[in-house]
Protein backbone atom coordinates (compact mmCIF):
# COMPACT_ATOMS: atom_id res chain seq x y z
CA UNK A 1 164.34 86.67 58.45
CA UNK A 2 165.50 83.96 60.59
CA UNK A 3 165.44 86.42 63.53
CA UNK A 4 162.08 86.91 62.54
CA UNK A 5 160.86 83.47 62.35
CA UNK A 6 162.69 83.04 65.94
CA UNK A 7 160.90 85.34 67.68
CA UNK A 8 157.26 84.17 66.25
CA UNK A 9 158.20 80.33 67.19
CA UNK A 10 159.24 81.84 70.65
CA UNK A 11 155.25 83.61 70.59
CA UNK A 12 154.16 80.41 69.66
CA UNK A 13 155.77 78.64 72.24
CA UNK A 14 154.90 81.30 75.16
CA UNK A 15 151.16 81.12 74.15
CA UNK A 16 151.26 77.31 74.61
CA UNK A 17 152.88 77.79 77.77
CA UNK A 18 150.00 79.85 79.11
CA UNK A 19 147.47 77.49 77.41
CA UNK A 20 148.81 74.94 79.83
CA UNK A 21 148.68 77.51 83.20
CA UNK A 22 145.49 78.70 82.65
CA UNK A 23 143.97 75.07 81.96
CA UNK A 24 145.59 73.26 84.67
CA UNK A 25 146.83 75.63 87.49
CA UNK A 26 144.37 78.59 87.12
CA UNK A 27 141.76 77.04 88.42
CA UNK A 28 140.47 76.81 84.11
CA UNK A 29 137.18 75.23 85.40
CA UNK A 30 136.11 79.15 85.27
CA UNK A 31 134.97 79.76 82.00
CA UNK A 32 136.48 82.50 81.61
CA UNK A 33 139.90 81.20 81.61
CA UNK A 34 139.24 78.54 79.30
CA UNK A 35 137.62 80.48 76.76
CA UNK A 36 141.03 82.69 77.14
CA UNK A 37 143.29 79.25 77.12
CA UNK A 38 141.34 78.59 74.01
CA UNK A 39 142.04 81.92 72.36
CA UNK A 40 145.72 81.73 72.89
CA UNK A 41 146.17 78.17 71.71
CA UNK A 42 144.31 79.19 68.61
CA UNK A 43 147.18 82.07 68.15
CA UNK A 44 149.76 80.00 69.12
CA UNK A 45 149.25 77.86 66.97
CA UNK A 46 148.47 79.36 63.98
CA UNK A 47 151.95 81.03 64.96
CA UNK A 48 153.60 77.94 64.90
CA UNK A 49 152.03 76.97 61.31
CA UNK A 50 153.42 80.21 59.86
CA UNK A 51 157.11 79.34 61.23
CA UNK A 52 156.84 76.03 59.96
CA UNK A 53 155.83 77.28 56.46
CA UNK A 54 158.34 80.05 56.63
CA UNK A 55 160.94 77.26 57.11
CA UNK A 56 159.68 74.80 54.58
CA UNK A 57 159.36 72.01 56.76
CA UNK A 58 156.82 70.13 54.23
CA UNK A 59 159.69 69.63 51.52
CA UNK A 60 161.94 68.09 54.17
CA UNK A 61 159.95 64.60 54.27
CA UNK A 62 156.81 62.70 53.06
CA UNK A 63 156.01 62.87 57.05
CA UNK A 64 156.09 66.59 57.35
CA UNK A 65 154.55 67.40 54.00
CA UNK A 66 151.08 65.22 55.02
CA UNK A 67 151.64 66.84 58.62
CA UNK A 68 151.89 70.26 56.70
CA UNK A 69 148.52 68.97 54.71
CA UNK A 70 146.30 67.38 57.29
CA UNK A 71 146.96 69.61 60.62
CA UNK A 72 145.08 72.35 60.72
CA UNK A 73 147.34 75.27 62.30
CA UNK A 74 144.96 77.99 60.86
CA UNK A 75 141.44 77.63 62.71
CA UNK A 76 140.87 81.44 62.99
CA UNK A 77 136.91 81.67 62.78
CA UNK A 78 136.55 80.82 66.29
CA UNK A 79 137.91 83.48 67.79
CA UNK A 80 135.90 86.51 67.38
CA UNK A 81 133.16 83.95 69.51
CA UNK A 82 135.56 83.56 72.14
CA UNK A 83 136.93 87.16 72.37
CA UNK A 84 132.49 87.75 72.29
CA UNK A 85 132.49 84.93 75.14
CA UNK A 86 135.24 85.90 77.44
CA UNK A 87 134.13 89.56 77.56
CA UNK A 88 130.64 88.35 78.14
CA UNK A 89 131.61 85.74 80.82
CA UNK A 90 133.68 88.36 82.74
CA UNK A 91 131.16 91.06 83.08
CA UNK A 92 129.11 88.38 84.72
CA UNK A 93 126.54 87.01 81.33
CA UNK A 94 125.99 83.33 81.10
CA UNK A 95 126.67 81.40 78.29
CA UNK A 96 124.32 78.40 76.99
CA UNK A 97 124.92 75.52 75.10
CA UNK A 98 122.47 76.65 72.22
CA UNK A 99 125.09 79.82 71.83
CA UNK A 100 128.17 77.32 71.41
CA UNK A 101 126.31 77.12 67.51
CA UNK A 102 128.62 80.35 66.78
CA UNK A 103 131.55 78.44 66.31
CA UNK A 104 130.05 76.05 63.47
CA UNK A 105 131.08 78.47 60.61
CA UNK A 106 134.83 76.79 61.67
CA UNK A 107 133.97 74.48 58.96
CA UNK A 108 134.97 77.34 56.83
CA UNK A 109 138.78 76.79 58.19
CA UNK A 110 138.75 73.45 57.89
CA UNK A 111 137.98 72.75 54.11
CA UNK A 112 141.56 72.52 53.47
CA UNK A 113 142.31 69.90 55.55
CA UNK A 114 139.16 67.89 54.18
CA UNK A 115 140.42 68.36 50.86
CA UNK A 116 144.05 67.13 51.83
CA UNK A 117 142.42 64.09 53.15
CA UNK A 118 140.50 63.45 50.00
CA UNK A 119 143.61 64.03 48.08
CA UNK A 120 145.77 61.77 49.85
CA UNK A 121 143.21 59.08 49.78
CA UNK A 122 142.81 59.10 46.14
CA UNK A 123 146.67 59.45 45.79
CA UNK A 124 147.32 56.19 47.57
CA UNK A 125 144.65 54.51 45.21
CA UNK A 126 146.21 55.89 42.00
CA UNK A 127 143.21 57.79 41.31
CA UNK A 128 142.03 61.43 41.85
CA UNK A 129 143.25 65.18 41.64
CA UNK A 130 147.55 65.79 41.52
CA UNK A 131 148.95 67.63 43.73
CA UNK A 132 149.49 70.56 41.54
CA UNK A 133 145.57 70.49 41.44
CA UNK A 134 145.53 70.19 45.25
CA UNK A 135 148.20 72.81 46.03
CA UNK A 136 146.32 75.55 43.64
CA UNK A 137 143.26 74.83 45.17
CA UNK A 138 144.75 75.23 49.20
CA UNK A 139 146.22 78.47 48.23
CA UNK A 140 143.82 79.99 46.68
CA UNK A 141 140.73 79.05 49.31
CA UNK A 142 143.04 80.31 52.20
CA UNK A 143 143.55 83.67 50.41
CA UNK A 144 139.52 84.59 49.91
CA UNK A 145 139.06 82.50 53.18
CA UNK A 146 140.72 85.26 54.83
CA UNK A 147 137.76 87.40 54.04
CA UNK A 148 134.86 85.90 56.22
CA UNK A 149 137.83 85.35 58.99
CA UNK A 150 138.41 89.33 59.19
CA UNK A 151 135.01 89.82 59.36
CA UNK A 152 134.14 87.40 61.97
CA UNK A 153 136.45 88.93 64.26
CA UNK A 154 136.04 92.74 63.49
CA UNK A 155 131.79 91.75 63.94
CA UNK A 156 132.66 89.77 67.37
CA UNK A 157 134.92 92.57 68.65
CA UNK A 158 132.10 95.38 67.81
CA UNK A 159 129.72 92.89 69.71
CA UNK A 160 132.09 93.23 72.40
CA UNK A 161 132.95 96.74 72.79
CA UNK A 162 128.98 97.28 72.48
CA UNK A 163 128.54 95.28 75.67
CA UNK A 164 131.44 96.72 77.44
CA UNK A 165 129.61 100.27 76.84
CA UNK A 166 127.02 99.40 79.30
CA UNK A 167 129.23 98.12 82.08
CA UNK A 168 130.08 100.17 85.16
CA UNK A 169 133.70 100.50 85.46
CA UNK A 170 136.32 98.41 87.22
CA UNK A 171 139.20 96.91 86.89
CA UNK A 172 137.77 94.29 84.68
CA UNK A 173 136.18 96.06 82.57
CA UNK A 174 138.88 98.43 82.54
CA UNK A 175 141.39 95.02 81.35
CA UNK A 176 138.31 94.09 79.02
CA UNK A 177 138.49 97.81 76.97
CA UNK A 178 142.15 97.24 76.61
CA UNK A 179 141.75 94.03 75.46
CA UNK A 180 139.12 94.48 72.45
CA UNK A 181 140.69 97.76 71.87
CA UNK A 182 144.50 96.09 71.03
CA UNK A 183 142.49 93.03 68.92
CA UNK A 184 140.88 96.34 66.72
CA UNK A 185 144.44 97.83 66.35
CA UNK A 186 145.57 94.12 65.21
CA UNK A 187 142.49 94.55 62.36
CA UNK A 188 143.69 97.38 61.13
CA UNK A 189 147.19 95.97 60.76
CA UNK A 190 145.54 91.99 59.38
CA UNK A 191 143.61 94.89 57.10
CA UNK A 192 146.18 96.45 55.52
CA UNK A 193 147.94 93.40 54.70
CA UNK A 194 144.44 91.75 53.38
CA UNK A 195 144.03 94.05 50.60
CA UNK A 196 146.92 93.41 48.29
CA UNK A 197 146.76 89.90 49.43
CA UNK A 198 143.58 89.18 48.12
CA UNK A 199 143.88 91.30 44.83
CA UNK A 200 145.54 88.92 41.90
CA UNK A 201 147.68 91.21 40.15
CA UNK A 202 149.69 92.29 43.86
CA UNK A 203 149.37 88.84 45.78
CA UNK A 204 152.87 87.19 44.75
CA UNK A 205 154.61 90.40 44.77
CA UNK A 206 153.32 91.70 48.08
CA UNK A 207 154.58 88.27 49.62
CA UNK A 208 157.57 87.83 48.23
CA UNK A 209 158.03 91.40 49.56
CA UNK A 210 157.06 91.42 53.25
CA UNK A 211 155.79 87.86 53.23
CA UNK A 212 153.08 87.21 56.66
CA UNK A 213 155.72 89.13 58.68
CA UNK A 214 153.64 92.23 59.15
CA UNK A 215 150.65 90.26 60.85
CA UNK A 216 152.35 87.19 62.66
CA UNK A 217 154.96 89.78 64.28
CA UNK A 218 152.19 91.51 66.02
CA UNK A 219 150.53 88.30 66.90
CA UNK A 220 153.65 87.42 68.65
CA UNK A 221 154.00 90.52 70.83
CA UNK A 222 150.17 90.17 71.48
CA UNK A 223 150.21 86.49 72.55
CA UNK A 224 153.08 87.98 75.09
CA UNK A 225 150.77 90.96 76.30
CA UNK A 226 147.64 88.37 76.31
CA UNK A 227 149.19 85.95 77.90
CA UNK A 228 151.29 87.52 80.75
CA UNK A 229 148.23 90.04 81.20
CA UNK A 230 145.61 87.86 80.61
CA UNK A 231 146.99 84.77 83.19
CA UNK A 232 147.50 87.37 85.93
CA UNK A 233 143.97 88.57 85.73
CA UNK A 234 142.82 85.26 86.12
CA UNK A 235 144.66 84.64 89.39
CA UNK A 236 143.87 87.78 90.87
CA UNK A 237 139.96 87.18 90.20
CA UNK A 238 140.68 83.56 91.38
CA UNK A 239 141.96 84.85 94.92
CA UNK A 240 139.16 87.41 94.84
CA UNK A 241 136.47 84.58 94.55
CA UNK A 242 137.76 83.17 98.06
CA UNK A 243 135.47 83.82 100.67
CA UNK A 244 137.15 86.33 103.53
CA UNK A 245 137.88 84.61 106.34
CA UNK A 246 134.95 84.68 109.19
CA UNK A 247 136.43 86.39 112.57
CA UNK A 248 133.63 89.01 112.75
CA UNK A 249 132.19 89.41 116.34
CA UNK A 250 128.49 88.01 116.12
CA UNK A 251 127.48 91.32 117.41
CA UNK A 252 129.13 92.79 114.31
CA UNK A 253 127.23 90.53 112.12
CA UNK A 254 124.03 91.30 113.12
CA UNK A 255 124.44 94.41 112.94
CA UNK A 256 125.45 94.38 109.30
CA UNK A 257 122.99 92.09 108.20
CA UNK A 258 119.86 94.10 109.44
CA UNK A 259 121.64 97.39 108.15
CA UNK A 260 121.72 95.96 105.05
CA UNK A 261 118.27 94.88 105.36
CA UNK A 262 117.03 97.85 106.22
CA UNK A 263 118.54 99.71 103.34
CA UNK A 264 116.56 97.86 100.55
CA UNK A 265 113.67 97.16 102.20
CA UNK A 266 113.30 100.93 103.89
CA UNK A 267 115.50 103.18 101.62
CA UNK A 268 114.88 100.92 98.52
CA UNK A 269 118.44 101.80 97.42
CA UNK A 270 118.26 99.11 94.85
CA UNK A 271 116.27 101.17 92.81
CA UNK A 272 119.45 103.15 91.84
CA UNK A 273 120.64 100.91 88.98
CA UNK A 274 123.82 102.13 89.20
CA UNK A 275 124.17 101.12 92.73
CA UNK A 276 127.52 99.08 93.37
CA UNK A 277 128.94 97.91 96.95
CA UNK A 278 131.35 101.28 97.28
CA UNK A 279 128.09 103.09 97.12
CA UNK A 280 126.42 100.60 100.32
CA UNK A 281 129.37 101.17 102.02
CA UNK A 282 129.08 104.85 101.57
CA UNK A 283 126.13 104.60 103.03
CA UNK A 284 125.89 102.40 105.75
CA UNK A 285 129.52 103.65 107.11
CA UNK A 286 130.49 100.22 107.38
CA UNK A 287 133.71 98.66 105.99
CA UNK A 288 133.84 96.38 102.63
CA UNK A 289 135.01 93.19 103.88
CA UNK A 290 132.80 93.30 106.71
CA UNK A 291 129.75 93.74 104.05
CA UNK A 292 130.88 91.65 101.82
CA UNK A 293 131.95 88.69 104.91
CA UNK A 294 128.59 88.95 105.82
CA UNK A 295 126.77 88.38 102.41
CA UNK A 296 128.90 85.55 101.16
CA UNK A 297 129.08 83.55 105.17
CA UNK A 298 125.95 84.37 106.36
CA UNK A 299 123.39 85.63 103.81
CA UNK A 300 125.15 83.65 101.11
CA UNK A 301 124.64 86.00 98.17
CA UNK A 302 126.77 87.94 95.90
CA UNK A 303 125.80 91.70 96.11
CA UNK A 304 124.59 91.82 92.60
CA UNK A 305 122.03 88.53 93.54
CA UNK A 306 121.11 90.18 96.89
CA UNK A 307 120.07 93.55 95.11
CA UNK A 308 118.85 91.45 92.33
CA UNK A 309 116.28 89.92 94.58
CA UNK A 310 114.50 93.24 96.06
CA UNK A 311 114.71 94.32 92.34
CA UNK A 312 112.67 91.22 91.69
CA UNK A 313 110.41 91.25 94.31
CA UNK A 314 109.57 94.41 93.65
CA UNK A 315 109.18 94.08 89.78
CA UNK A 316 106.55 91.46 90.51
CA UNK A 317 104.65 93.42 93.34
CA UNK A 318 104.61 96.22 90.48
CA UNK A 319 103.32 94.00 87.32
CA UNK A 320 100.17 92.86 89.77
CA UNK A 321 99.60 96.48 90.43
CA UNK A 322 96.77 98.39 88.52
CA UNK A 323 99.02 101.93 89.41
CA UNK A 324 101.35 100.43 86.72
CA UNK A 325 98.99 98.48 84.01
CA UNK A 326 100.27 101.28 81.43
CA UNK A 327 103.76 100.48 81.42
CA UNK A 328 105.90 98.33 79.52
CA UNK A 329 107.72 95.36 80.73
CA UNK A 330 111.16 96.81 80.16
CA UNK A 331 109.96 100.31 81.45
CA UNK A 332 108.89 98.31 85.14
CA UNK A 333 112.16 96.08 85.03
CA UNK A 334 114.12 99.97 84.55
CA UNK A 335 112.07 101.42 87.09
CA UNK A 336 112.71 98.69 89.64
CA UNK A 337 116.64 99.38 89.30
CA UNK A 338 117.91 97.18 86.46
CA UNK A 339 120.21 98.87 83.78
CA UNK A 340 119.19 96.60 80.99
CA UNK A 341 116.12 94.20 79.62
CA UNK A 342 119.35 91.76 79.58
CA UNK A 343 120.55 91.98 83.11
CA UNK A 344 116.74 91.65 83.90
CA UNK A 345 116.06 88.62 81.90
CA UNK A 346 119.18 87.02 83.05
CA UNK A 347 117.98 87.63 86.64
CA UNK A 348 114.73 86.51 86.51
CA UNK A 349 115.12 83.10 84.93
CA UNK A 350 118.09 82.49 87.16
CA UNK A 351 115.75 83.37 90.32
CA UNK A 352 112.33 82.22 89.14
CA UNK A 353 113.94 79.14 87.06
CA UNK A 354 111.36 80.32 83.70
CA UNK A 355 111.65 83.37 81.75
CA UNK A 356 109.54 86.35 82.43
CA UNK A 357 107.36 85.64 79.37
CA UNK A 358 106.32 82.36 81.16
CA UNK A 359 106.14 84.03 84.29
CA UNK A 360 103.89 86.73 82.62
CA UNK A 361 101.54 84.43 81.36
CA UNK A 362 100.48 82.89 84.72
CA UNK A 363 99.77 86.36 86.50
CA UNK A 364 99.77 89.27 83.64
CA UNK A 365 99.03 87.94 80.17
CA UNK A 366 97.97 91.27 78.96
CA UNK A 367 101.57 92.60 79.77
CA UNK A 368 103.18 89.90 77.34
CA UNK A 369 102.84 92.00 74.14
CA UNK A 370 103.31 94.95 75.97
């Protein structure tokens, strides 16, 4: 056992580790990498709680038994949201500050620590519940609070996978399937250890037997994969964000621009919604750095915002257009090359700065309940 212990303090202590790179020398401003840093710190230190139960560090002193009482190492409702987040961030979704409201229901993991407080309060006054009272109360919230924390996290991960379904691939997305798809293995395993927990007649024997061995163990290897994985991802995106340097002859970057001009505005390619820079490239015979060197120095657009805006352009020249009064909104926004009424929404307010709705309203109202 103390081998076992070992090796999840050593899990707990790598995930911390990464915590730290990806906040401070990752370049964490990137959402992405700190809704990851917050993920593994959540692990970690839930890992860490375990290993300090396991030891029975509370009965060693009054100091460790309130630190025991009061910290709270379990705060596991949060991350299905920020497995749901990080996914969502990655594939290129924005997050607003109305959505951070998913991680209120981490209330539910702190109750214990509320009720340790109130305990110790009263305790110091000579008044109130006894520990025994206390202690029976802890242990049996955290066993039934284990419910709503499996299913937060299995509903989160589904919400994930869902999304990742509609993404073209790359490696990203390719990471981002491995990633939900180890976290659903992990259920299975937190599964098959919930159900005799939870049931009365099996709880003490079933821990005394394997104790939380069979799901900390795998959280140890995981905050390993995660974190190793996970940190190199980040820097590879990081160096991938930094804009190629500009030694094109001016010749050459005329050239590309109106090429690429020419293929929206003439050939309409962006009505293909699966179109993707290989496919430009393809088709215009000219190399990817020198496409994408020109649209990030000199057009100053991502590819996805530069298709994006004939996509646009033409959704709106299409809405105003009597040829296309019998069509839905979604059905124009498809038609004009988007993939999703997401994607499309997400465009338009970031390009028109109001929703389509409101947009809609000014110039088609008939189209809003369409």
């Amino acid at each position: 056992m103390q081998f076992l212990n070992t090796l999840i303090l050593l899990g707990a202590f790598q995930g911390i580790t990464v915590f730290g790179l990806l906040l401070f020398y990752s370049h964490a401003g990137k959402k992405p990498n700190r809704y990851l840093a917050a993920l593994i710190f959540l692990i970690s230190f839930a890992s860490l709680g375990v290993y300090l139960m396991n030891i029975g560090i509370k009965y060693t002193s009054p100091f460790w038994m309130t630190v025991s009482m009061v910290v709270p190492f379990f705060i596991i409702l949060p991350i299905g949201p920020l497995i749901y987040f990080y996914t969502r961030t990655l594939t290129g979704e924005k997050i607003d500050r109305k959505q951070n409201l998913h991680f209120a229901s981490v209330i539910i993991d702190l109750v214990p620590q509320i009720a340790s407080v109130i305990f110790l309060t009263t305790w110091l006054e000579g008044d109130g519940f006894t520990k025994s009272v206390h202690d029976t109360f802890v242990d049996e919230y955290q066993t039934y609070a284990d419910i709503p924390r499996w299913l937060s996290v299995t509903l989160y991960l589904f919400l994930s996978w869902r999304l990742l379904k509609k993404q073209q691939p790359s490696p990203t997305v390719k990471w981002l399937r491995q990633f939900t798809t180890v976290f659903l293995i992990f259920q299975a395993v937190w599964l098959a250890h919930l159900i005799p927990y939870i049931i009365p007649s099996l709880r003490n024997e079933w821990i005394e037997l394997v104790g939380w061995y069979p799901v900390y163990i795998p959280l140890a290897v995981l905050i390993y994969w995660l974190g190793i994985k996970g940190y190199f991802l980040s820097v590879s995106l990081q160096k991938q964000r930094q804009p190629p340097q500009n030694n094109l002859p001016e010749n050459v970057i005329e050239e590309t621009r109106t090429a690429l001009y020419a293929c929206m505005e003439n050939e309409k390619l962006f009505l293909d919604p699966t179109l993707n820079l290989n496919k430009v490239v393809d088709h215009l015979k000219i190399p990817q750095k020198t496409i994408s060197a020109v649209l990030n120095q000199r057009i100053h657009k991502s590819f996805n915002e530069f298709v994006n805006d004939y996509r646009l352009m033409e959704f709106k020249k299409r809405i105003g257009s009597k040829a296309f009064k019998h069509m839905t909104i979604s059905g124009i926004a498809l038609e004009c090359g988007f993939n999703s009424q997401a994607t499309f929404q997400r465009a338009f307010k970031q390009n028109m700065g109001i929703s389509p709705t409101e947009y809609l309203s000014k110039v088609s109202p008939e189209k809003i309940h369409a």
